[in-house]
N, C-alpha and C. Protein backbone atom coordinates (compact mmCIF):
# COMPACT_ATOMS: atom_id res chain seq x y z
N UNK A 1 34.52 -23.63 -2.50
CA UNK A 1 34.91 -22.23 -2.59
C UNK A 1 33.91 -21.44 -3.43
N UNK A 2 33.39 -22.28 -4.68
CA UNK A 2 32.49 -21.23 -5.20
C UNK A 2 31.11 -21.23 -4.54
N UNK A 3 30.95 -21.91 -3.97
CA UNK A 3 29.55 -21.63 -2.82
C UNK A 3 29.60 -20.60 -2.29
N UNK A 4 30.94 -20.58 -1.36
CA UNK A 4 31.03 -19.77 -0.54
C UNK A 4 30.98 -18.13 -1.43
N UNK A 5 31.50 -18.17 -2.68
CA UNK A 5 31.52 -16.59 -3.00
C UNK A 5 30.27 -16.43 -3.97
N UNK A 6 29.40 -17.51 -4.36
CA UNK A 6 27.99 -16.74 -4.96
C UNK A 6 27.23 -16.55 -3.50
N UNK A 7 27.18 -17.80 -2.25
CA UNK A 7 26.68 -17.09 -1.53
C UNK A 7 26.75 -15.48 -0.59
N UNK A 8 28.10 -15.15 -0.88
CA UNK A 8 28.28 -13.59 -0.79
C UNK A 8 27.47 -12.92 -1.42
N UNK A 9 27.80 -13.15 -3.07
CA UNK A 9 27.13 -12.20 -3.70
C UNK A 9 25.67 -12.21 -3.89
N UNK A 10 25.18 -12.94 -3.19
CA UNK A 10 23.77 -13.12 -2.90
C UNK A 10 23.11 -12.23 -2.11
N UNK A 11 24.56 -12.62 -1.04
CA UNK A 11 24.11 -11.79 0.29
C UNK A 11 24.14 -10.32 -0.20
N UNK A 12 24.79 -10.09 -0.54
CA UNK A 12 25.22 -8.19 -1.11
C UNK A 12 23.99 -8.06 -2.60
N UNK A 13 23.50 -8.89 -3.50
CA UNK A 13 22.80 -8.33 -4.35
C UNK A 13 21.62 -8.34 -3.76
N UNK A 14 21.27 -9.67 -2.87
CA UNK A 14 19.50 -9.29 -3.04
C UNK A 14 18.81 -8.41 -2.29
N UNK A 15 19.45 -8.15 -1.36
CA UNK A 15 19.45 -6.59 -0.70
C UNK A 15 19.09 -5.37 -1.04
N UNK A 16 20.02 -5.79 -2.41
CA UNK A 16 19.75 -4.37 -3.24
C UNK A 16 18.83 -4.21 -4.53
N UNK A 17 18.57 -5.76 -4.42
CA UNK A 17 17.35 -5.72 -5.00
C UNK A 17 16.19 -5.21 -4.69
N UNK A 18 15.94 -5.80 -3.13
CA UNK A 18 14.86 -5.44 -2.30
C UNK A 18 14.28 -4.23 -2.14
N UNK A 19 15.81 -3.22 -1.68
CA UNK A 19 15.32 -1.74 -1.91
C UNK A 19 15.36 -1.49 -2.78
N UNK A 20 15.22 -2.21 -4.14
CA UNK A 20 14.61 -0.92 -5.06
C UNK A 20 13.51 -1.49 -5.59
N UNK A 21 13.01 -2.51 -5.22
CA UNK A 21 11.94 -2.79 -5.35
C UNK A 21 10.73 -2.09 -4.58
N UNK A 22 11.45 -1.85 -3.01
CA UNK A 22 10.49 -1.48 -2.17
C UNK A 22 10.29 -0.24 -2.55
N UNK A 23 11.35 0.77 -3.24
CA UNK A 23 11.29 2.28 -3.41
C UNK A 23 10.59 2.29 -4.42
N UNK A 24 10.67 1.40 -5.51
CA UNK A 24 9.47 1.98 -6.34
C UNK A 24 8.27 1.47 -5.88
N UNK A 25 8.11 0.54 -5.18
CA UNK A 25 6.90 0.43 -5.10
C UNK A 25 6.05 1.67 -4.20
N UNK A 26 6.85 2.44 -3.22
CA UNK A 26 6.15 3.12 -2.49
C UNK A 26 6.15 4.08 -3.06
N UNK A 27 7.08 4.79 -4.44
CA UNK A 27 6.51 6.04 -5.13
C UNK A 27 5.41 5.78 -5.68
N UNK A 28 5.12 4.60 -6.32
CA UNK A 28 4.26 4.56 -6.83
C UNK A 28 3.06 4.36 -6.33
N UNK A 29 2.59 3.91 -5.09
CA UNK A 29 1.68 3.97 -3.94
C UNK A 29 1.92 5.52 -3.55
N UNK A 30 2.76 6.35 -3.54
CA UNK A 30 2.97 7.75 -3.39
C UNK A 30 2.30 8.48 -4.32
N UNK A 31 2.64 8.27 -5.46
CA UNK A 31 1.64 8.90 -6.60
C UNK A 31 0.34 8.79 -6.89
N UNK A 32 0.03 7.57 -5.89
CA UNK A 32 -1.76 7.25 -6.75
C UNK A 32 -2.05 7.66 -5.30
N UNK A 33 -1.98 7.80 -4.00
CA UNK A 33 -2.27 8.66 -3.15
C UNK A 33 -2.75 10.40 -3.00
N UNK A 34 -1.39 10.98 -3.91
CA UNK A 34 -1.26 12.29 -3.96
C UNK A 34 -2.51 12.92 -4.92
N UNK A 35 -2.74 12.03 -6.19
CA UNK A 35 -4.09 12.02 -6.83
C UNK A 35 -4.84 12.11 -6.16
N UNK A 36 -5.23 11.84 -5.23
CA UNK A 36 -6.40 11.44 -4.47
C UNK A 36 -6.31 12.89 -3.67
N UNK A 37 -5.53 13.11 -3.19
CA UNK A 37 -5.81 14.58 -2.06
C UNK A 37 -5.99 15.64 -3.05
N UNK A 38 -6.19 16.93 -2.02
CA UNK A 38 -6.81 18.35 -2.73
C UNK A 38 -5.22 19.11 -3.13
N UNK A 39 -5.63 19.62 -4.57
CA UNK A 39 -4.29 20.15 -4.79
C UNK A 39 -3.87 20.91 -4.08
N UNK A 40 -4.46 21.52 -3.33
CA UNK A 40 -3.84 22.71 -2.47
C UNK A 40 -3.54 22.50 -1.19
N UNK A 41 -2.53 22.10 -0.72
CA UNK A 41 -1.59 21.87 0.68
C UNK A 41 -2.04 22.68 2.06
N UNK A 42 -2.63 22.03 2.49
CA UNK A 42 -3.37 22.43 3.95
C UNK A 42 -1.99 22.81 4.86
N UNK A 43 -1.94 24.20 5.02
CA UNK A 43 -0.75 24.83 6.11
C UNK A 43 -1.61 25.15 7.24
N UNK A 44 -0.52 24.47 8.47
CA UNK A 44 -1.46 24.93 9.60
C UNK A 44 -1.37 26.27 9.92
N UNK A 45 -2.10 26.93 10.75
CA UNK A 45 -1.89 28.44 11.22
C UNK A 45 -1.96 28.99 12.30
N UNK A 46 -0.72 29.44 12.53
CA UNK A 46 0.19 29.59 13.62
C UNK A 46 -0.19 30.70 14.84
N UNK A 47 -1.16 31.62 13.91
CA UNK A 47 -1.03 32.74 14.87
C UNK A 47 -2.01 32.67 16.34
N UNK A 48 -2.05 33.49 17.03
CA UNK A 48 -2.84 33.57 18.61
C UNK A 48 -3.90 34.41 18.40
């Protein structure tokens, strides 16, 4: 019986480990990216 309920909570934590591992990792690949581009935000332009 206790197999059966750490392997639950296995199932339900490492999950949620994962995403927040993965989320910081991609802000932080987000941030050293955004460094890198021009501060000023290229808008496309619309008119004819």
């Amino acid at each position: 019986m206790l197999h059966k309920v750490l392997f639950t909570l296995a199932c339900l934590v490492l999950p949620v480990i994962w995403g927040v591992l993965v989320n910081w990792l991609f802000n932080l690949w987000q941030g050293r990216t955004a460094h890198k581009e021009n501060d000023e935000p290229i808008f496309p332009d619309y008119q004819i």
